[in-house]
C-alpha atoms as a PDB file:
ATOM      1  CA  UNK A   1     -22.574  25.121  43.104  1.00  0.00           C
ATOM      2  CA  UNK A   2     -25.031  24.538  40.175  1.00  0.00           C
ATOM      3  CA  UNK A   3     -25.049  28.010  39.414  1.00  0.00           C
ATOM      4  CA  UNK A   4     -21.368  27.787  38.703  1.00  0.00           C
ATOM      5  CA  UNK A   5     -22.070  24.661  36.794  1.00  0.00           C
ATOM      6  CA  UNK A   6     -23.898  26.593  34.603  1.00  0.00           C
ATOM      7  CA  UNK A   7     -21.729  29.473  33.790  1.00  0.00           C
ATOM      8  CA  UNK A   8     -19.050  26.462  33.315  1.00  0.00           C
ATOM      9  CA  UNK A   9     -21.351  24.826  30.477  1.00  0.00           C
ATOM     10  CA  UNK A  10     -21.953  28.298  28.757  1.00  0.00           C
ATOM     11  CA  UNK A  11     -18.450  29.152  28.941  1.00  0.00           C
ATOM     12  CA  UNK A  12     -18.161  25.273  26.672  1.00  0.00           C
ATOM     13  CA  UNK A  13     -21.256  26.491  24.448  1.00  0.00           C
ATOM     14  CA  UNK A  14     -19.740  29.850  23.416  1.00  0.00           C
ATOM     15  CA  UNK A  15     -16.172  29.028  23.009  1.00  0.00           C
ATOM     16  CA  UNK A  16     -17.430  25.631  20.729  1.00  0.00           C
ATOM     17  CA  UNK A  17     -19.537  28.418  18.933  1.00  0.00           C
ATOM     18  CA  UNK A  18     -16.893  30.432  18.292  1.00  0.00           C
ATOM     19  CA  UNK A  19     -14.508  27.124  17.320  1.00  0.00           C
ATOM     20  CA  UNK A  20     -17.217  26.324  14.724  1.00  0.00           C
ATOM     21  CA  UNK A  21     -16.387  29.219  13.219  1.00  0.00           C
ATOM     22  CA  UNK A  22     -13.259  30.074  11.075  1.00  0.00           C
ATOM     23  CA  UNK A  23     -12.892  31.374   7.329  1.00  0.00           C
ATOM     24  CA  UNK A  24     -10.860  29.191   4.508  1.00  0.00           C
ATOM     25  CA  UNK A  25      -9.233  32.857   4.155  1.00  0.00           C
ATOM     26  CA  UNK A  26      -5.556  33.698   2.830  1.00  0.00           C
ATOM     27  CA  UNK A  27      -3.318  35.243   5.271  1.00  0.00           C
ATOM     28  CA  UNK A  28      -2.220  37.843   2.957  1.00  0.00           C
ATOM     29  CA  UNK A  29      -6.029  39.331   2.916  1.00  0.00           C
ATOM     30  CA  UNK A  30      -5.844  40.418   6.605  1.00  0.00           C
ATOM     31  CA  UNK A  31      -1.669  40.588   7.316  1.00  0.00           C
ATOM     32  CA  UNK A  32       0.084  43.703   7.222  1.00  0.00           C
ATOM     33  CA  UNK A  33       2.169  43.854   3.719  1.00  0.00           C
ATOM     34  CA  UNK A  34       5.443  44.075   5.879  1.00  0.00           C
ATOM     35  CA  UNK A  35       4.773  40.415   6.544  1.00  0.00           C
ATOM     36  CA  UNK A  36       5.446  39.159   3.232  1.00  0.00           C
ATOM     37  CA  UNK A  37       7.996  42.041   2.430  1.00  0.00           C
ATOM     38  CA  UNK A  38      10.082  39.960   5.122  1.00  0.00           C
ATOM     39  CA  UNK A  39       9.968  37.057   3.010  1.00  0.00           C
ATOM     40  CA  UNK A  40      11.500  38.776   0.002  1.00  0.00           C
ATOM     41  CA  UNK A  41      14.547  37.193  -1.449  1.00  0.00           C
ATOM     42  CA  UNK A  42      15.822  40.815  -3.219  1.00  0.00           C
ATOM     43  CA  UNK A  43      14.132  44.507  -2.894  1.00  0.00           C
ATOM     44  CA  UNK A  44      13.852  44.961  -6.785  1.00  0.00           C
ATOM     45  CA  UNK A  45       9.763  44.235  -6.075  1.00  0.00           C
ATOM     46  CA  UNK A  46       7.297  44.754  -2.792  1.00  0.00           C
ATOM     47  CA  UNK A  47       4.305  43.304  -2.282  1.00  0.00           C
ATOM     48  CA  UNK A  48       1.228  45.375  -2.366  1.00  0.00           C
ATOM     49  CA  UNK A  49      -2.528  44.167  -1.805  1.00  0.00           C
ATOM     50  CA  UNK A  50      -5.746  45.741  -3.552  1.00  0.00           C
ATOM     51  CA  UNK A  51      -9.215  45.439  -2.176  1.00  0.00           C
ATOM     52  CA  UNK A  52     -12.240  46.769  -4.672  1.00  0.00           C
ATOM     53  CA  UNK A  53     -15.890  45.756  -3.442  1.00  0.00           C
ATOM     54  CA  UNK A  54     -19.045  46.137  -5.995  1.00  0.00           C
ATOM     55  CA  UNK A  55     -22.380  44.535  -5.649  1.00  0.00           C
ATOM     56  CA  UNK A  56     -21.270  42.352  -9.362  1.00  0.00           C
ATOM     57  CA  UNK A  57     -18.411  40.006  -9.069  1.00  0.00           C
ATOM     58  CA  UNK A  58     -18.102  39.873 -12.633  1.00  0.00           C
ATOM     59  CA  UNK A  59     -17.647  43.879 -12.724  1.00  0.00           C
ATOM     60  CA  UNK A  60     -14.695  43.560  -9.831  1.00  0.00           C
ATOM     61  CA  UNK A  61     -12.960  40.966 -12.217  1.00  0.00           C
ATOM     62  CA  UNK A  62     -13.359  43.122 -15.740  1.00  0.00           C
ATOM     63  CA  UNK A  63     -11.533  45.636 -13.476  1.00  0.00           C
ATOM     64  CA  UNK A  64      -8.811  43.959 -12.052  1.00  0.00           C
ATOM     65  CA  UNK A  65      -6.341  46.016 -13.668  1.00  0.00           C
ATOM     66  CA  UNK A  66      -7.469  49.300 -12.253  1.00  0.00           C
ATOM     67  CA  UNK A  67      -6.499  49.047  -8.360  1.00  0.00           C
ATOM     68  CA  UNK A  68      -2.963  48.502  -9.297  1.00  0.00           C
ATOM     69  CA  UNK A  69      -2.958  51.211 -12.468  1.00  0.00           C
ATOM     70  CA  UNK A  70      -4.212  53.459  -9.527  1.00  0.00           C
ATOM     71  CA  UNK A  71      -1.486  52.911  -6.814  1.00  0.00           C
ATOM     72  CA  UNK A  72       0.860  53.283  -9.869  1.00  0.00           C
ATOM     73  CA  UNK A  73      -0.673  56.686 -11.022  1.00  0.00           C
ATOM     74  CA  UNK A  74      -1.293  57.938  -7.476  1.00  0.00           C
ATOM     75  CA  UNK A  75       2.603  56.894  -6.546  1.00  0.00           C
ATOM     76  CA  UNK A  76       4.450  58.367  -9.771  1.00  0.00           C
ATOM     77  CA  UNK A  77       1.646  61.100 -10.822  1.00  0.00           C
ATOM     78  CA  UNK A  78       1.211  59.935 -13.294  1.00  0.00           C
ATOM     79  CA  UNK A  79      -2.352  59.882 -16.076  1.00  0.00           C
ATOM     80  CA  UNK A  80      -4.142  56.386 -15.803  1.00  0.00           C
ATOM     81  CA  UNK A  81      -5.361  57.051 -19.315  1.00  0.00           C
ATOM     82  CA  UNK A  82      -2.353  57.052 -20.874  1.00  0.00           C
ATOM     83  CA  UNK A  83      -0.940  53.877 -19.290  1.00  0.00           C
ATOM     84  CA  UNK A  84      -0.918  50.672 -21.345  1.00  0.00           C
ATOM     85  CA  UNK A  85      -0.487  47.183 -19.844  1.00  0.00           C
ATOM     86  CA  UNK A  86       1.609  44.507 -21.781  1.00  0.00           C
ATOM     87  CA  UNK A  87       0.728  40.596 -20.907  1.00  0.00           C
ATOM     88  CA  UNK A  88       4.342  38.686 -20.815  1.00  0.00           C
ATOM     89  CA  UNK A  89       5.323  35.470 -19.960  1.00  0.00           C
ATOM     90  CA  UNK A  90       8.457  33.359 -19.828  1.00  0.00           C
ATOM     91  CA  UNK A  91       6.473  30.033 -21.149  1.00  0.00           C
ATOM     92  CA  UNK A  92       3.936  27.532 -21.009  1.00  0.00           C
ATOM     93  CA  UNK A  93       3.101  27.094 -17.121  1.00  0.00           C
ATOM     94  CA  UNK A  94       5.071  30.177 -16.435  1.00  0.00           C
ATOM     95  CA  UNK A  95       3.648  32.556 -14.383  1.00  0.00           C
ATOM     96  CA  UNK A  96       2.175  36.069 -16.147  1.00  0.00           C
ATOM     97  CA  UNK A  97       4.167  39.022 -15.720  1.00  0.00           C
ATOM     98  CA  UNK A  98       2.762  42.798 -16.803  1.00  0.00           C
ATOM     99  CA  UNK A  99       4.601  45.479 -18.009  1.00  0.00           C
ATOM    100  CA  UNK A 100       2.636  48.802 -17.312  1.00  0.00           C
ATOM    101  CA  UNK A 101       4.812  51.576 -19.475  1.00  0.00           C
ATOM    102  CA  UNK A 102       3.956  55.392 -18.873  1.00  0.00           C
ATOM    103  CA  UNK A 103       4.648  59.261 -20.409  1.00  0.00           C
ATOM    104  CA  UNK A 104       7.449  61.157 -17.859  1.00  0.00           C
ATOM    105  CA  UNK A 105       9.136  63.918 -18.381  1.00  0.00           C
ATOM    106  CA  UNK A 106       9.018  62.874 -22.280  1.00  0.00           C
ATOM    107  CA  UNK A 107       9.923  59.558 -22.136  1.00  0.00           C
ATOM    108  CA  UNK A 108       8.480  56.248 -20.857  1.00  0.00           C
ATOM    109  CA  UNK A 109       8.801  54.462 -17.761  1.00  0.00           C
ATOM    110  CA  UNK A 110       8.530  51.018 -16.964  1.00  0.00           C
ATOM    111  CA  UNK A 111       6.932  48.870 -13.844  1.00  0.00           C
ATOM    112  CA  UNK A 112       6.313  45.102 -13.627  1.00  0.00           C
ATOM    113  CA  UNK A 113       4.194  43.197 -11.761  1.00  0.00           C
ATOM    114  CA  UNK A 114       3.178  39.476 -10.983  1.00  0.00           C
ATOM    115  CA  UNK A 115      -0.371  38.910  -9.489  1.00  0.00           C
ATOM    116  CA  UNK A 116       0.186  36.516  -6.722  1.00  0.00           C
ATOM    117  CA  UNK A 117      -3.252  35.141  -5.840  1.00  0.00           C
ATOM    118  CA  UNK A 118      -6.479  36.611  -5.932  1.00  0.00           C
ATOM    119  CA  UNK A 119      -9.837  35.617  -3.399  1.00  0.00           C
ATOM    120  CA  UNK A 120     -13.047  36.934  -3.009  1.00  0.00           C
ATOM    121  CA  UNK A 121     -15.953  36.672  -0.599  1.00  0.00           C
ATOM    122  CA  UNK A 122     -19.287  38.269  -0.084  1.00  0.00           C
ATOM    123  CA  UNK A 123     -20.308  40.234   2.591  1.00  0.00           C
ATOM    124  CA  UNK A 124     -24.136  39.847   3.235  1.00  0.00           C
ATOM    125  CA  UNK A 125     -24.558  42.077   6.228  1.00  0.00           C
ATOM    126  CA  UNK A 126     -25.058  45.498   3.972  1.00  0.00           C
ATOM    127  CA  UNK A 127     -27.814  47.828   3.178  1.00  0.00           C
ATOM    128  CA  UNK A 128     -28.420  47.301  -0.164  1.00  0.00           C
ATOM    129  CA  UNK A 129     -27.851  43.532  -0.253  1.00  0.00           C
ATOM    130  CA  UNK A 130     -24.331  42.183  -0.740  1.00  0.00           C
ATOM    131  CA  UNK A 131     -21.215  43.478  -1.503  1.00  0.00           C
ATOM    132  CA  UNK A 132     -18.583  41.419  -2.877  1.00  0.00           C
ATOM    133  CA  UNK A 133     -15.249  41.990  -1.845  1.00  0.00           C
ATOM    134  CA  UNK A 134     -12.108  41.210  -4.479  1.00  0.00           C
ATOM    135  CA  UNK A 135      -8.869  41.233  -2.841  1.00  0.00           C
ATOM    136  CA  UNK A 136      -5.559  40.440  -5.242  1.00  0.00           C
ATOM    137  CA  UNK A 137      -1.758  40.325  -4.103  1.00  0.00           C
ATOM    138  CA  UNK A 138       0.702  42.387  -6.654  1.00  0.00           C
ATOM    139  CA  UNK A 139       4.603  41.925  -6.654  1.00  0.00           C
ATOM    140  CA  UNK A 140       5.183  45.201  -8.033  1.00  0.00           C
ATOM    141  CA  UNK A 141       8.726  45.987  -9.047  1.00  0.00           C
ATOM    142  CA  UNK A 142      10.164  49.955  -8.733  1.00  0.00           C
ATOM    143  CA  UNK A 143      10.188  52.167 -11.751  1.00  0.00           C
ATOM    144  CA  UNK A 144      12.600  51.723 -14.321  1.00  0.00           C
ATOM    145  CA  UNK A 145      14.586  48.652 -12.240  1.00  0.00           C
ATOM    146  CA  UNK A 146      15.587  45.698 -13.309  1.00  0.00           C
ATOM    147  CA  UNK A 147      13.642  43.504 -11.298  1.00  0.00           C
ATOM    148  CA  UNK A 148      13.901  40.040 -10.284  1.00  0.00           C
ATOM    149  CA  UNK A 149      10.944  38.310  -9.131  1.00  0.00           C
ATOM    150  CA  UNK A 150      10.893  35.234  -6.836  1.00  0.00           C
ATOM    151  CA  UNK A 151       9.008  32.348  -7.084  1.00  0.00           C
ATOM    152  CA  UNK A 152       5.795  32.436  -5.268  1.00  0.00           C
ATOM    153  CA  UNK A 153       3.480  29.329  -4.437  1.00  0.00           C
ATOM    154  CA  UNK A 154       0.417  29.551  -2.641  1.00  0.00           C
ATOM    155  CA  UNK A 155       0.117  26.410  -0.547  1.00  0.00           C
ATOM    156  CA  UNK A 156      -1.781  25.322   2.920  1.00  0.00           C
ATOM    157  CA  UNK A 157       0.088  24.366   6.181  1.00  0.00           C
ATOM    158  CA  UNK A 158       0.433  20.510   7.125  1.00  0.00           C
ATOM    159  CA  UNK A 159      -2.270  19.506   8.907  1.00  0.00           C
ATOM    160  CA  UNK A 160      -0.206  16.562  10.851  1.00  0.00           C
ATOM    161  CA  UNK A 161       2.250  19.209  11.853  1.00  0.00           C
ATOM    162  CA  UNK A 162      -0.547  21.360  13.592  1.00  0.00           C
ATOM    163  CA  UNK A 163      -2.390  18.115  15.346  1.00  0.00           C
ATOM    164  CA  UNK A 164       1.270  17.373  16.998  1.00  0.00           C
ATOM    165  CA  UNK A 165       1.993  21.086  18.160  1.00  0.00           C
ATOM    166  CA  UNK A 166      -1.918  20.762  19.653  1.00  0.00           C
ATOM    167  CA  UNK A 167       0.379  18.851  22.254  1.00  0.00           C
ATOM    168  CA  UNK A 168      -1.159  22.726  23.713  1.00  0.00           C
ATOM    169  CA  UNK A 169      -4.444  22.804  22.701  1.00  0.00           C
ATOM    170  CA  UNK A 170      -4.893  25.981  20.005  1.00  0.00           C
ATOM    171  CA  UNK A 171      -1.198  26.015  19.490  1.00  0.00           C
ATOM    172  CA  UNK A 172      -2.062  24.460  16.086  1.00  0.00           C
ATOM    173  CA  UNK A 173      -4.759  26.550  15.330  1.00  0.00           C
ATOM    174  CA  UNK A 174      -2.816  29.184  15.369  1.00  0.00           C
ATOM    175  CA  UNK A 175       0.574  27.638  12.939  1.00  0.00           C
ATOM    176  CA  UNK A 176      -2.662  26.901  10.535  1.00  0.00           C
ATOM    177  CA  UNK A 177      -3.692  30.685  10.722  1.00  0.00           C
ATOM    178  CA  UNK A 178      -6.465  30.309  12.613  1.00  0.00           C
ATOM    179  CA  UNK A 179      -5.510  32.983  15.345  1.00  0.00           C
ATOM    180  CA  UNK A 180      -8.858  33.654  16.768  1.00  0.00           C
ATOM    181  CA  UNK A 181     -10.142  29.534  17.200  1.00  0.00           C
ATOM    182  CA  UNK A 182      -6.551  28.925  18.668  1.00  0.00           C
ATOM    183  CA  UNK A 183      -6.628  31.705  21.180  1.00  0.00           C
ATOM    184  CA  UNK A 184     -10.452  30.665  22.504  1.00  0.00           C
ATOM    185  CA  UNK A 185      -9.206  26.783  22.784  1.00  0.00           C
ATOM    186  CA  UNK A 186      -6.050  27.810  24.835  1.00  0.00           C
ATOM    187  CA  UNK A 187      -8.023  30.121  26.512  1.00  0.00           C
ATOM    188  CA  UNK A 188     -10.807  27.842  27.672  1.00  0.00           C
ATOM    189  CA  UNK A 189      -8.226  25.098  28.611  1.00  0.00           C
ATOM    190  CA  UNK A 190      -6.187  27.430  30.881  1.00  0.00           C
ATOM    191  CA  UNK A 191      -9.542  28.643  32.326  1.00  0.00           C
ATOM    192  CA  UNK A 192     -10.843  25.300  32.451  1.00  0.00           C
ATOM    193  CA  UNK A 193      -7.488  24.241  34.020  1.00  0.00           C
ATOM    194  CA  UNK A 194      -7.849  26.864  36.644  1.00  0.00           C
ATOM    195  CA  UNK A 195     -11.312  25.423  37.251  1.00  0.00           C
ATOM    196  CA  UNK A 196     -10.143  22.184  37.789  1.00  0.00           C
ATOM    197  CA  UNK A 197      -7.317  23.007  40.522  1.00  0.00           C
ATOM    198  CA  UNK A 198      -9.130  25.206  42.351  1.00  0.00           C
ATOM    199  CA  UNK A 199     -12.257  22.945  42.707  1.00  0.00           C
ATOM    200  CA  UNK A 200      -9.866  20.049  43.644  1.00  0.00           C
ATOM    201  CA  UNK A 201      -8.406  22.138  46.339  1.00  0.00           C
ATOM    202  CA  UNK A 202     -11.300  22.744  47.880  1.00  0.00           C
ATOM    203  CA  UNK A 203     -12.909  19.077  47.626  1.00  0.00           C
ATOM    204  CA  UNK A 204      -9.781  18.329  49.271  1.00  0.00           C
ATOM    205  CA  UNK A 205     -10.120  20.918  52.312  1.00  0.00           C
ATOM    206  CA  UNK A 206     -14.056  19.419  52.844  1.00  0.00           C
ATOM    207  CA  UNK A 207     -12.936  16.309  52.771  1.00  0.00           C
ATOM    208  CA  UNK A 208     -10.601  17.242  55.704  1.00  0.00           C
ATOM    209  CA  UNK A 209     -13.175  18.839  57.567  1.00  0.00           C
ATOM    210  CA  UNK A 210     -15.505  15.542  56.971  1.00  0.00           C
ATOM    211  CA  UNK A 211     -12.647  13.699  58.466  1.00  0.00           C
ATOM    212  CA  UNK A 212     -11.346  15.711  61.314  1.00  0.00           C
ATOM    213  CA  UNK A 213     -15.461  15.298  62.431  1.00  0.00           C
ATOM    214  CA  UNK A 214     -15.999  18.711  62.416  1.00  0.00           C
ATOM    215  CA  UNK A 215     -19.633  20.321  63.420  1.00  0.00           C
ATOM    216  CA  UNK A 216     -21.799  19.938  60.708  1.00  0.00           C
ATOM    217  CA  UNK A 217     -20.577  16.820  58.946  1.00  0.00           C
ATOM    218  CA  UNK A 218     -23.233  16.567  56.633  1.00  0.00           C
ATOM    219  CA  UNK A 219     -22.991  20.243  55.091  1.00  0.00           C
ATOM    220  CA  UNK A 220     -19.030  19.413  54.721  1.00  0.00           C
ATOM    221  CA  UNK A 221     -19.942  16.366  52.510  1.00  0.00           C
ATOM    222  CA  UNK A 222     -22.005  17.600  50.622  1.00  0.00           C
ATOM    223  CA  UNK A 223     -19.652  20.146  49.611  1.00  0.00           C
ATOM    224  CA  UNK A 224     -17.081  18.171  48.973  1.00  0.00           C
ATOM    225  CA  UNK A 225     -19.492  16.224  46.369  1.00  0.00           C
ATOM    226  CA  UNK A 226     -19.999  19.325  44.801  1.00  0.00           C
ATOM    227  CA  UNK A 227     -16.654  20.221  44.224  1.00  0.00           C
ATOM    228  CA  UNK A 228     -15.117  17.270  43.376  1.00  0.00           C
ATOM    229  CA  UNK A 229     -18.160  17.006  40.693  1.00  0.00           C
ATOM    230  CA  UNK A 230     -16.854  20.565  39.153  1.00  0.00           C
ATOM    231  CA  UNK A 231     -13.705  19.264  38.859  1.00  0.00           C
ATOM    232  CA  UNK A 232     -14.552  16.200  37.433  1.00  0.00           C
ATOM    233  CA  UNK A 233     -16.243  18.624  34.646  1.00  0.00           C
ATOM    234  CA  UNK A 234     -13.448  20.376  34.397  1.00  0.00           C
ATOM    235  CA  UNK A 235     -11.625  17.727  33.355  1.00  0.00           C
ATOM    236  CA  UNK A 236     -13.460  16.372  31.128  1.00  0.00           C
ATOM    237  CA  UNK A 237     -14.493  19.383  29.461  1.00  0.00           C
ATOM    238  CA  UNK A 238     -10.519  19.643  29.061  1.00  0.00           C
ATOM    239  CA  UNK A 239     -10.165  16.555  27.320  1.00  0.00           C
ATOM    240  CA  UNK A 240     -13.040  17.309  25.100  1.00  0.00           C
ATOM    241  CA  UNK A 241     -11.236  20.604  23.743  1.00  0.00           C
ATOM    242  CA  UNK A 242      -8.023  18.875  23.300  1.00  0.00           C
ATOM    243  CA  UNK A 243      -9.530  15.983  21.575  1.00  0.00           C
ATOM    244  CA  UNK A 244     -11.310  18.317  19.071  1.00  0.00           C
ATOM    245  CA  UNK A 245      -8.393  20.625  18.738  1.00  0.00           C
ATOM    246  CA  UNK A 246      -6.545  17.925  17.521  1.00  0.00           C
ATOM    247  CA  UNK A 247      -9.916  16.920  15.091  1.00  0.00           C
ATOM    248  CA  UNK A 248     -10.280  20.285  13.856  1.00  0.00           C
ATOM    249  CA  UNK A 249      -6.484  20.361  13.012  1.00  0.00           C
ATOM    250  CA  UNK A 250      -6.770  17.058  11.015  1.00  0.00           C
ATOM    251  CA  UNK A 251      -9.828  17.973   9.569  1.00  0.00           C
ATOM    252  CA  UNK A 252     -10.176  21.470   8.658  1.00  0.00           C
ATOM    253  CA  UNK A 253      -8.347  23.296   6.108  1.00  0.00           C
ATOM    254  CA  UNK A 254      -5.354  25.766   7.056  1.00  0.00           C
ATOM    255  CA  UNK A 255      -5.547  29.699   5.982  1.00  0.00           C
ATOM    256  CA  UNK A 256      -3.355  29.586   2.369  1.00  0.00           C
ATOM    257  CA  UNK A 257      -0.482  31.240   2.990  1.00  0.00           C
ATOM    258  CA  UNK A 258       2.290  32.480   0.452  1.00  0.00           C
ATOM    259  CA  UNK A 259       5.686  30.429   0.110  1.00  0.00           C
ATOM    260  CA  UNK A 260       8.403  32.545  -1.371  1.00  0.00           C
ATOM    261  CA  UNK A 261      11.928  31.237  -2.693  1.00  0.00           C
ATOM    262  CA  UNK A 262      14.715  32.146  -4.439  1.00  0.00           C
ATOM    263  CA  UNK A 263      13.546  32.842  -7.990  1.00  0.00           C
ATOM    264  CA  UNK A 264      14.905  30.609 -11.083  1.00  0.00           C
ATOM    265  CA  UNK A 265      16.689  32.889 -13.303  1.00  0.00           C
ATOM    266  CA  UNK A 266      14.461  32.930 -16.260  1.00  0.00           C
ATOM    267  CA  UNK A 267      14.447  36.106 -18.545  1.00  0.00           C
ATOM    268  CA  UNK A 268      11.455  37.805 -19.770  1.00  0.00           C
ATOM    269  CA  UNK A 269       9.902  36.859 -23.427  1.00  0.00           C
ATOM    270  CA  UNK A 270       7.050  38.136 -25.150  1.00  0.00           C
ATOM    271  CA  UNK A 271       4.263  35.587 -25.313  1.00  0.00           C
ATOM    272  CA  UNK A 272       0.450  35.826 -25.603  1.00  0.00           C
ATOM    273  CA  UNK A 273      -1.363  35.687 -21.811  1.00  0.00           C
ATOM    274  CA  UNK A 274      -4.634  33.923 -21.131  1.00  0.00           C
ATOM    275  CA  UNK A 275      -5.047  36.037 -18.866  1.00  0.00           C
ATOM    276  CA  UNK A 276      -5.480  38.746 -21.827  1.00  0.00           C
ATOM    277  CA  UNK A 277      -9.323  40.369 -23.180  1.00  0.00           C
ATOM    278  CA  UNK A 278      -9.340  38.599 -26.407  1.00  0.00           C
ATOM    279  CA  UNK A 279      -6.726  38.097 -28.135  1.00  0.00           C
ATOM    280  CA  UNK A 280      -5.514  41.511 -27.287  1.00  0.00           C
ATOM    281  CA  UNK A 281      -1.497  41.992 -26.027  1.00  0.00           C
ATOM    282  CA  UNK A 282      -2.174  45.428 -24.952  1.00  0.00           C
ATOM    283  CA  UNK A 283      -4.393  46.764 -22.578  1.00  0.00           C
ATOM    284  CA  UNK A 284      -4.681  50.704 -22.789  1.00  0.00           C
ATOM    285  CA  UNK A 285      -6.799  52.798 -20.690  1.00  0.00           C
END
């Protein structure tokens, strides 16, 4: 009986390991594109993502332009060295649009884009020593469309929505984005659950061999202590989970994920971008 004790506690140990552990990490870095494609409004734009890693952060963010220039020239055939990249915005506050225009078939085409949100991390388990990792979300419109961008607003999940749907423990994890915690709390509750009945079951049949004064009284008792001990673990171990499912929903932050609505109506104007080298309209590469 102590032996299954034991593999009850490490079962606790490794899934409160693993609960420990969960990334502040946008949804959009790991979720297949057609996820947010779904959430589109129109089809004058999709949504692409761009990873880059380099050992300089710095060098990732001189660059940014680069992954999308790429998907542009690789999609269209087109020369990355004779793109050039406008900075427009509608206003103050307004978010930065780019116009990337480009030689075909003796005339110029036209993309825009909207960066979404951009995140970065580190990765320190590399030969080498570590490797930054820049990932950026695009809204990239088709060539030569009018396009029609939606509003986009990068924003966490409510925290007291997720501690009330931990009614099932992990079922908030998992609204917050936290797939992985939520799946090992569930999972150790139903486990923990099925510890709990089956333990109780058998208590209950020892304590009906105690009383029918079966041979070996004794033996049947001390059984039935055993058991009804495991379940008593069980149980608590239960309400342990559940309470700190319902902490770690309160307490910890959700994965950002990206709110799309309908888009305002505002027209393109030609302003100068902060988000420009200088004071420099015109990036050409």
């Amino acid at each position: 009986m102590l032996k299954k004790g034991g593999y009850l506690v490490l079962l606790l140990l490794i899934a409160g390991a693993f609960c420990a552990r969960a990334a502040v990490r946008p949804e959009w870095t790991w979720k297949d594109e057609s996820t947010l494609n779904r959430k589109r409004t129109n089809t004058s734009y999709v949504f692409k993502v761009f990873k880059t890693e380099d050992k300089y952060l710095s060098r990732l963010r001189e660059g940014r332009f680069y992954p999308l220039l790429e998907y542009l020239g690789e999609r269209y055939g087109a020369d990355i060295n004779k793109m050039s990249l406008d900075s427009l915005s509608t206003g103050p506050g307004a978010p930065v649009s780019y116009r990337i225009v480009f030689p075909e078939n003796g005339r110029d085409a036209t993309v825009w884009a909207q960066r979404v949100d951009v995140y970065s991390t580190v990765d320190n388990n590399t030969l080498g020593g570590p490797i930054f990792e820049y990932y950026q979300l695009y809204a990239v419109s088709e060539k030569d469309q009018d396009v029609v961008f939606d509003q986009f607003e990068v924003k966490e999940r409510s925290r007291g929505v997720a501690a009330l749907m931990n009614i099932v423990p992990g079922i908030g994890q998992m609204y917050k984005g936290h797939t992985f915690k939520g799946g090992v709390i569930l999972g150790s509750e139903l486990l923990l659950g099925a510890a709990a009945i089956s333990t109780h079951a058998k208590s209950q049949y020892y304590k009906e061999m105690v009383a029918s004064g079966a041979a070996g009284t004794g033996s049947w008792q001390s059984k039935q202590n055993s058991m009804t001990r495991l379940r008593n673990i069980s149980l608590c171990a239960m309400a342990g989970i559940w309470a700190f499912s319902i902490y770690d929903a309160l307490a910890k932050e959700s994965m950002p994920f990206v709110y799309v609505s309908a888009p305002d109506g505002r027209n393109f104007t030609l302003a100068p971008s902060s988000d420009s080298a200088g004071l420099a309209l015109v990036y050409r590469f």
